[in-house]
Protein backbone atom coordinates (compact mmCIF):
# COMPACT_ATOMS: atom_id res chain seq x y z
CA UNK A 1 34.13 120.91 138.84
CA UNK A 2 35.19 117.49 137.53
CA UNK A 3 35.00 116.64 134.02
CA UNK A 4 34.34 113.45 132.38
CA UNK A 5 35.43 111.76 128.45
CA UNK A 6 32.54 113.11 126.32
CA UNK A 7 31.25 115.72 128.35
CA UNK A 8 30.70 118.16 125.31
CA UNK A 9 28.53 116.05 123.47
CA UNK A 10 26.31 116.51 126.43
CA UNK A 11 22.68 117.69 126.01
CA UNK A 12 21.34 118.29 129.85
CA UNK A 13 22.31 120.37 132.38
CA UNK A 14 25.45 120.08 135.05
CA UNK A 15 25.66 120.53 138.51
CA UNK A 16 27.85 120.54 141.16
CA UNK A 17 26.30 118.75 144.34
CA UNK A 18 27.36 122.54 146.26
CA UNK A 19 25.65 124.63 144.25
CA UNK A 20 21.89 123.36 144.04
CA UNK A 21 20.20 126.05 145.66
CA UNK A 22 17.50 127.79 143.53
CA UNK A 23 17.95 124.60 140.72
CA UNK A 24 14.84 122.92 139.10
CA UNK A 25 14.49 119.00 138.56
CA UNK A 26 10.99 118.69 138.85
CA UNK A 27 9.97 115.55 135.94
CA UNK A 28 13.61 115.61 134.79
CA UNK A 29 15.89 112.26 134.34
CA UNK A 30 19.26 112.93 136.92
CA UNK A 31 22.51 111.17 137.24
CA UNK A 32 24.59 111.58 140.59
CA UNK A 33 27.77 110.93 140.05
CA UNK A 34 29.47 110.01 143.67
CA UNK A 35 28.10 107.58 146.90
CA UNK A 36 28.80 109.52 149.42
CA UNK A 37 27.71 111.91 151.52
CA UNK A 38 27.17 114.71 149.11
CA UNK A 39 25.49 112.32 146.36
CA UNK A 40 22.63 111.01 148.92
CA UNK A 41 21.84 115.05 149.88
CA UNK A 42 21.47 115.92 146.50
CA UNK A 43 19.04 112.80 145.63
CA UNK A 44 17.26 114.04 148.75
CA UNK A 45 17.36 117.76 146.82
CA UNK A 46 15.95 116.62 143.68
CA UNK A 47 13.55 113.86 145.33
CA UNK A 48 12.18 116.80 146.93
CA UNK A 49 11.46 118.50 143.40
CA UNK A 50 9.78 115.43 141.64
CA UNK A 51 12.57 115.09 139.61
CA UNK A 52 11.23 111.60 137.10
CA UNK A 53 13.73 108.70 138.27
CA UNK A 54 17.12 109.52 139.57
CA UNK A 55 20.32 107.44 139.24
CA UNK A 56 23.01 106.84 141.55
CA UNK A 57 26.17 105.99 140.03
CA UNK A 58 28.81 105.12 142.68
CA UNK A 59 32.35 103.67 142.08
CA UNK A 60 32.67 101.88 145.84
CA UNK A 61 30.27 100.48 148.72
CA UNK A 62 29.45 102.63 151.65
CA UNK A 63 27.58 101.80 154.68
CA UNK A 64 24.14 103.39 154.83
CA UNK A 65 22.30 103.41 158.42
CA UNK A 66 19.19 104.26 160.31
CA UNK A 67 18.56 108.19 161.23
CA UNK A 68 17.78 107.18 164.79
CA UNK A 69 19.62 108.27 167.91
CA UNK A 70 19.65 105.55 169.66
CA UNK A 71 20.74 103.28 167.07
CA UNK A 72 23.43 105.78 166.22
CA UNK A 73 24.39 105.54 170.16
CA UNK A 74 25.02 101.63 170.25
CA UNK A 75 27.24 101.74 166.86
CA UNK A 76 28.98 104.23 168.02
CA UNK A 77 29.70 103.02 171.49
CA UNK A 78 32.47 101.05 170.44
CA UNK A 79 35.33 102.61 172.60
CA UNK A 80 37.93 100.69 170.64
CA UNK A 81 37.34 102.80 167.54
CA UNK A 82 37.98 100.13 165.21
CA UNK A 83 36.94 96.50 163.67
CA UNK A 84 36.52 94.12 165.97
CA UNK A 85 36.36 90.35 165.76
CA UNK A 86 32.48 91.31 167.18
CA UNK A 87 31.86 93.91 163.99
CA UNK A 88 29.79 91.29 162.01
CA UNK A 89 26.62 91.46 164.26
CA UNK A 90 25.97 94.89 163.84
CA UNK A 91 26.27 94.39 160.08
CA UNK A 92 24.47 91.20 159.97
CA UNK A 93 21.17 93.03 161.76
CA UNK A 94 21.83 96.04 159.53
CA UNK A 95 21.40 94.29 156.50
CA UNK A 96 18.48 91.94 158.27
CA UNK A 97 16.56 94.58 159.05
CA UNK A 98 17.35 98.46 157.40
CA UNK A 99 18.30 97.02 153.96
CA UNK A 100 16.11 94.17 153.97
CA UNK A 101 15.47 93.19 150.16
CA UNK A 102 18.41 96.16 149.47
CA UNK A 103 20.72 94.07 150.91
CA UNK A 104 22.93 93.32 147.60
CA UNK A 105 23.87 97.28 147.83
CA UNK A 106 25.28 97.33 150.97
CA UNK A 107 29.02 96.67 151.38
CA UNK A 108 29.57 92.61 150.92
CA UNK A 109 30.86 90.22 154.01
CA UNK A 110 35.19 89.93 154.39
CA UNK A 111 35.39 92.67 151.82
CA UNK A 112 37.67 95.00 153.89
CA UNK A 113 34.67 97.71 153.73
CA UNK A 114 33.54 97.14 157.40
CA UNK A 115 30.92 99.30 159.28
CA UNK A 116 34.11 100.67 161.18
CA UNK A 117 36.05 101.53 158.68
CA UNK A 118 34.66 104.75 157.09
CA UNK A 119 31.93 107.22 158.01
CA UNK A 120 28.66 105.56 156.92
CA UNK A 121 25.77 107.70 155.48
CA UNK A 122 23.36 108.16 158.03
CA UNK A 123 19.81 108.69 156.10
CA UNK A 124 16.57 106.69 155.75
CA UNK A 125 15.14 107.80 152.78
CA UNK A 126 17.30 106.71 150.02
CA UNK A 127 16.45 102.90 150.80
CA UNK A 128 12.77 104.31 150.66
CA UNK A 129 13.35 105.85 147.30
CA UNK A 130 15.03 103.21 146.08
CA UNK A 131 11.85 100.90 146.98
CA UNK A 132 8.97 102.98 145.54
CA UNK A 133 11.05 103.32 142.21
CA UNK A 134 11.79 107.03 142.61
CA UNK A 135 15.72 105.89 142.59
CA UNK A 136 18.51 103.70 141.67
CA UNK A 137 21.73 103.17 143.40
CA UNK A 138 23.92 101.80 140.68
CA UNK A 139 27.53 100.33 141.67
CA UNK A 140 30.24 100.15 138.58
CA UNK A 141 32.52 102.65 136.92
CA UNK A 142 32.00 105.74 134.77
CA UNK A 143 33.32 105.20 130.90
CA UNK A 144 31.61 109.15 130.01
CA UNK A 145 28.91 110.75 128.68
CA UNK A 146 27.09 109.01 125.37
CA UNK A 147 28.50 110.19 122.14
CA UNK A 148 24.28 110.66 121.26
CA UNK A 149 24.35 113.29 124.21
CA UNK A 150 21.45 111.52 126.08
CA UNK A 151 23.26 110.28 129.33
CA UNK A 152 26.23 108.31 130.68
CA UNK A 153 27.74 104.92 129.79
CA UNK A 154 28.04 103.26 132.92
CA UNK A 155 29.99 99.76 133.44
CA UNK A 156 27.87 98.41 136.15
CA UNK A 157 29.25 95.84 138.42
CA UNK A 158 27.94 92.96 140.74
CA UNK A 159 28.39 92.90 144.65
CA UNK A 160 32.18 92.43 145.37
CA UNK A 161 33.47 92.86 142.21
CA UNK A 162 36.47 95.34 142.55
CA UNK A 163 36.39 98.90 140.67
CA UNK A 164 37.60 98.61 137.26
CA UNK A 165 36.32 95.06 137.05
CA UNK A 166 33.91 93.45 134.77
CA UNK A 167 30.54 94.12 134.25
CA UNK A 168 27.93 95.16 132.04
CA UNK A 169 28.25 98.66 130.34
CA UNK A 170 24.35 100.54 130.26
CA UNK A 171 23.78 103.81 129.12
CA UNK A 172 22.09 106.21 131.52
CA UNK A 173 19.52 108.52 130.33
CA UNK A 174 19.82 111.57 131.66
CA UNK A 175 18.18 115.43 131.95
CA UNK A 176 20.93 116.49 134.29
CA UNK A 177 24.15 115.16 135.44
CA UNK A 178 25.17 116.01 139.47
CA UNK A 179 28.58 115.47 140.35
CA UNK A 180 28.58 114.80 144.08
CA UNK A 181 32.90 114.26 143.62
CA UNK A 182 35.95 116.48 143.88
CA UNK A 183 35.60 117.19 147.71
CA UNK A 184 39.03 118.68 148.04
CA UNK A 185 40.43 118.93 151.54
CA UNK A 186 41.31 122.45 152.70
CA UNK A 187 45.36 122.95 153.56
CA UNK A 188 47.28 123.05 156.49
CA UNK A 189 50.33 124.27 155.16
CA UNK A 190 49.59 127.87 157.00
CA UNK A 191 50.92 126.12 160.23
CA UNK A 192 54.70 125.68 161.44
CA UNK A 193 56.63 123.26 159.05
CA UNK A 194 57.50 120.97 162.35
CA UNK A 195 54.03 120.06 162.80
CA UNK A 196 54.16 117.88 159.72
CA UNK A 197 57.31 115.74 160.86
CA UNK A 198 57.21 111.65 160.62
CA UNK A 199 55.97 109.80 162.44
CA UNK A 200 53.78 112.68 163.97
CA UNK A 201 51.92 114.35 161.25
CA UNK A 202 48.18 114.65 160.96
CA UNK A 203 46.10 113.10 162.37
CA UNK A 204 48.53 111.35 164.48
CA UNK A 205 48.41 114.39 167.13
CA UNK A 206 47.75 114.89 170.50
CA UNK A 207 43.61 114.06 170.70
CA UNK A 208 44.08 114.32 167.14
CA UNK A 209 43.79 118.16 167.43
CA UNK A 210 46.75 119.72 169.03
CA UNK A 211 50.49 119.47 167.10
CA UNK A 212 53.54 118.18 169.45
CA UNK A 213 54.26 121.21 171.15
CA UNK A 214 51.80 123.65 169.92
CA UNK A 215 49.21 123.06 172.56
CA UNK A 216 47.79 126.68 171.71
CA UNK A 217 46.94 125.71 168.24
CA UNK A 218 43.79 123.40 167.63
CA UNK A 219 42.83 122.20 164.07
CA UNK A 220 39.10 121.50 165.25
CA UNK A 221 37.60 119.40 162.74
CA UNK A 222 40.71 119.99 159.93
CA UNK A 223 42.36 116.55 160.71
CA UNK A 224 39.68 114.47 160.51
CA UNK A 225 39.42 111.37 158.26
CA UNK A 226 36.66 108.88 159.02
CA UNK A 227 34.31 108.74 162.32
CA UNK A 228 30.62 107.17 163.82
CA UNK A 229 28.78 109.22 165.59
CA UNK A 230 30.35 112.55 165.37
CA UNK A 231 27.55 114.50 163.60
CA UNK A 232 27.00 116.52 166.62
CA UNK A 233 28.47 119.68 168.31
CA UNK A 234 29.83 118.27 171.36
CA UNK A 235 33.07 117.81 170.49
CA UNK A 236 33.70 120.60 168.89
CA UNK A 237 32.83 122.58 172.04
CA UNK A 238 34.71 120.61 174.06
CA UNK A 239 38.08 120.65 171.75
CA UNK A 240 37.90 124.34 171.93
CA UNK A 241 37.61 124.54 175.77
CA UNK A 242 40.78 122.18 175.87
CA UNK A 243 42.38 124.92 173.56
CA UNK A 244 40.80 127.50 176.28
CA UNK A 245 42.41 125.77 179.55
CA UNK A 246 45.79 125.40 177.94
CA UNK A 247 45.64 128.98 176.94
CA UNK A 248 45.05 130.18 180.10
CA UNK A 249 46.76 127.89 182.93
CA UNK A 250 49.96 127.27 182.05
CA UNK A 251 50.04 123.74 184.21
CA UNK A 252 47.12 122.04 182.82
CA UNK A 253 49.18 122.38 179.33
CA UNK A 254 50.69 119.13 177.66
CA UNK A 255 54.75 118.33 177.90
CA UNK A 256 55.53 117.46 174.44
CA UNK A 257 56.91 113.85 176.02
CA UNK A 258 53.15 113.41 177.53
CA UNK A 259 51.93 114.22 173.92
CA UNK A 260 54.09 111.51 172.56
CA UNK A 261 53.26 108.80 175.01
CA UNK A 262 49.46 109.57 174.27
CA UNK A 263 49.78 109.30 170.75
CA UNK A 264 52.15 106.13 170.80
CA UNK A 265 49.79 104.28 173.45
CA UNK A 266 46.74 104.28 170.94
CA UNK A 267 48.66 103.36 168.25
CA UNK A 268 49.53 100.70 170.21
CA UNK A 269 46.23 99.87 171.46
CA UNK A 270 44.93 100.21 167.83
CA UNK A 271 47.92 98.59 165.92
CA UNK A 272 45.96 96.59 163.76
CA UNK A 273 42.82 99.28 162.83
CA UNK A 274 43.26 99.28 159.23
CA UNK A 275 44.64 102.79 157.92
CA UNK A 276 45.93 104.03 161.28
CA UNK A 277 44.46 104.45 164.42
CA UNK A 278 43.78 108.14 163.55
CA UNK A 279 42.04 107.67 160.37
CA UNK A 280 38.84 106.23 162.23
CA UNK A 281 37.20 107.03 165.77
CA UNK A 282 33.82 106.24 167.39
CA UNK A 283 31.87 109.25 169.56
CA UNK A 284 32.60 106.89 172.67
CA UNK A 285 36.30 106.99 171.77
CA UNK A 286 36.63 110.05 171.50
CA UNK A 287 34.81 110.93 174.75
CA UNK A 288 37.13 108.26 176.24
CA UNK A 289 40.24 110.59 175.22
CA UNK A 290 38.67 113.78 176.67
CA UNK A 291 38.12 111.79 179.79
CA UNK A 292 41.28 110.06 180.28
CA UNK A 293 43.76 113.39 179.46
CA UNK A 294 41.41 114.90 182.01
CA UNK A 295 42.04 112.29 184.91
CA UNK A 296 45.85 111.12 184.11
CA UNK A 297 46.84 114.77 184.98
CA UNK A 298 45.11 116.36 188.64
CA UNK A 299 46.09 119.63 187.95
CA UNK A 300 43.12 119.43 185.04
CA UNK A 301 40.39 118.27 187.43
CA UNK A 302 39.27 122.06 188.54
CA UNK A 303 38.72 122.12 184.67
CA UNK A 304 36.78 119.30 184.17
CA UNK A 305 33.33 120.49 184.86
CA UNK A 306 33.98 123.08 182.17
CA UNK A 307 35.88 121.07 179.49
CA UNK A 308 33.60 118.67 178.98
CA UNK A 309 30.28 120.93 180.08
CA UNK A 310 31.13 124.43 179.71
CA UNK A 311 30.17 125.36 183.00
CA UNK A 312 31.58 126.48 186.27
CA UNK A 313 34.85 128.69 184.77
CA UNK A 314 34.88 130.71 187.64
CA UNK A 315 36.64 128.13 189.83
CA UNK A 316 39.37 127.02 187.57
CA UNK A 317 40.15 130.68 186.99
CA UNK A 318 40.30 131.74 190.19
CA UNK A 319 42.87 128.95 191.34
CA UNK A 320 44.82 129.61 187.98
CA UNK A 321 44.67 133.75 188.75
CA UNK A 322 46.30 132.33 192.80
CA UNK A 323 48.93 130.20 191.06
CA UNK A 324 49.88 132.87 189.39
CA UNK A 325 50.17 135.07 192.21
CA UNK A 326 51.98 132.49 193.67
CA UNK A 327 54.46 132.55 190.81
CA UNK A 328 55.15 135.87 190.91
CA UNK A 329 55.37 136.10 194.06
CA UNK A 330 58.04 133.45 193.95
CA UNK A 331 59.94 135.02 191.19
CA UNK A 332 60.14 138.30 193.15
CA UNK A 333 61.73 136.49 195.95
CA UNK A 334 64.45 134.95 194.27
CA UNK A 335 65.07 137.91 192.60
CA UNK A 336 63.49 137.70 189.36
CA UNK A 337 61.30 140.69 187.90
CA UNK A 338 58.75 139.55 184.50
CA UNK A 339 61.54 141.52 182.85
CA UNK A 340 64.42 139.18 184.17
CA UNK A 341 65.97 141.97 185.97
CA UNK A 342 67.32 140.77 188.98
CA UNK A 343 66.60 142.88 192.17
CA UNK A 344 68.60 141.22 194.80
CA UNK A 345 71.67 142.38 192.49
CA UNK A 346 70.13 145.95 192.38
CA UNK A 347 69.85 146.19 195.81
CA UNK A 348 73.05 144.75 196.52
């Protein structure tokens, strides 16, 4: 767990936002240290328990929206995965009309924190929380824990001012302190050392998944960064029935120079996404790069139906069990046993 400047002279309780299950905060002052994810399901934990006010203190802006499908579906149908000059409408009727009088909290205009940028938070009751005074969301920098053992001196900041900037230090009563930081990404370094070579190391793999020339290995969700829209189990599905059909038919499988030529054609095509064109993709784009490595090669198309479905297997298997009939039957006639023993020199 992370640890703070002062943290001994502490009075309260700390958590970690992983380990709340079976903890009390009912009529109890909290502090959540983070803005992410993680810090706006453990206000939802102790809102649940009538904790007394709760505090969130968060270093950066993120992008809060609406828990609604459909509005979820139109951000997220941007197939270019990226800003756009276009990005400041759905902002603009985000703040009009989710944040409302909140506004000031989400990320300001031309700031570089864009809606397609990072993963937003996708909730509705922490504005609500915020509004009937159950909750705070504070933005500024952490300085510690009081020396009188009561809380946290916080350096809060205004709307656009960087982190580390100026601002007005408070000190923030607290019962219990949550730290909602210190996500720490799980390693990769169990895989082949190639797979890490410059300039194609993750995420900047075939349909982000699949390592130049390892198309039987699939990091399923290991190599993502940032995303919109992919809080469902689609994709996972259909990444593993790629990792399926390339498994078993040996001509639906990627040519490492086909692997290249995907992965250089959307950088191209996203050369100017800030922090790669890897490090953020929309639901849409994604479904636009199961779809296209689908159609650019015809010997996938008996797949299809079961990629991107998970039906009908027993078609594609069949033809791929007659191919490789054909095969060996080919490799017999020229002579050529699975064992590479040559019969035509046996017999001869």
């Amino acid at each position: 767990m992370p640890t703070l400047p002062g943290q001994e002279h502490f009075q309260g309780e700390i958590w970690h936002s992983s380990k709340l299950d079976g903890k009390v905060a009912k009529s109890k002052k909290v502090a959540i240290i983070g803005g992410g994810a993680s810090a706006v399901e453990a206000l939802e934990f102790v809102a649940s328990q009538e904790a007394e006010h709760t505090n969130i203190l968060a270093r950066s802006d993120k992008w809060i929206i609406p828990r609604n499908p459909l509005v979820d579906a139109i951000l997220a149908f941007n197939v270019f995965g990226s800003e756009t000059i276009f990005s400041w409408i759905p902002e603009y009727i985000l703040r009009l009309f989710f944040y409302r009088d909140l506004y000031d909290i989400s990320p300001p205009p031309n700031s570089g924190k864009g809606l397609f940028t990072e993963t937003p938070m996708v909730n509705d009751q922490v504005l609500d929380l915020i509004r009937c005074g159950r909750a705070s969301w504070l933005r500024g920098d952490i300085n510690g824990y009081d020396p009188c053992g009561k809380g946290i001196r916080f350096n809060k900041r205004a709307q656009g001012v960087p982190k580390n900037g100026p601002g007005v230090e408070h000190m923030i009563e607290a019962d219990i302190v949550i730290m909602a930081t210190g996500y720490k990404r799980p390693s990769l370094n169990f895989l082949p050392a190639d797979v890490f070579k410059e300039p194609y190391e993750p995420p900047n793999w075939y349909l982000q998944v699949f390592p130049l020339d390892y198309p039987d290995i699939c990091a399923n969700n290991c190599t993502y960064v940032n995303a919109i829209g992919t809080i469902r189990n689609y994709h996972i599905g259909i990444y593993t029935r790629f990792l399926l059909m390339y498994l078993v038919d040996p001509l639906a499988r990627p040519q490492i120079r086909w692997m290249k030529r995907w992965i250089d054609f959307t950088r191209f095509i996203k050369s100017k996404a800030p922090g790669g064109a890897f490090d953020f993709f929309t639901y849409s784009e994604l479904i636009y790069w199961f779809l296209f490595t689908i159609a650019i090669n015809p010997l996938r198309w008996k797949w299809a139906a079961f990629v991107l479905f998970g039906v009908g297997k027993g078609l594609p298997l069949s033809v791929v069990q007659h191919e490789d009939r054909a095969r060996n039957g080919l490799a017999m006639t020229n002579g050529i046993s699975n064992g590479n023993y040559d019969y035509n020199e046996e017999e001869s």
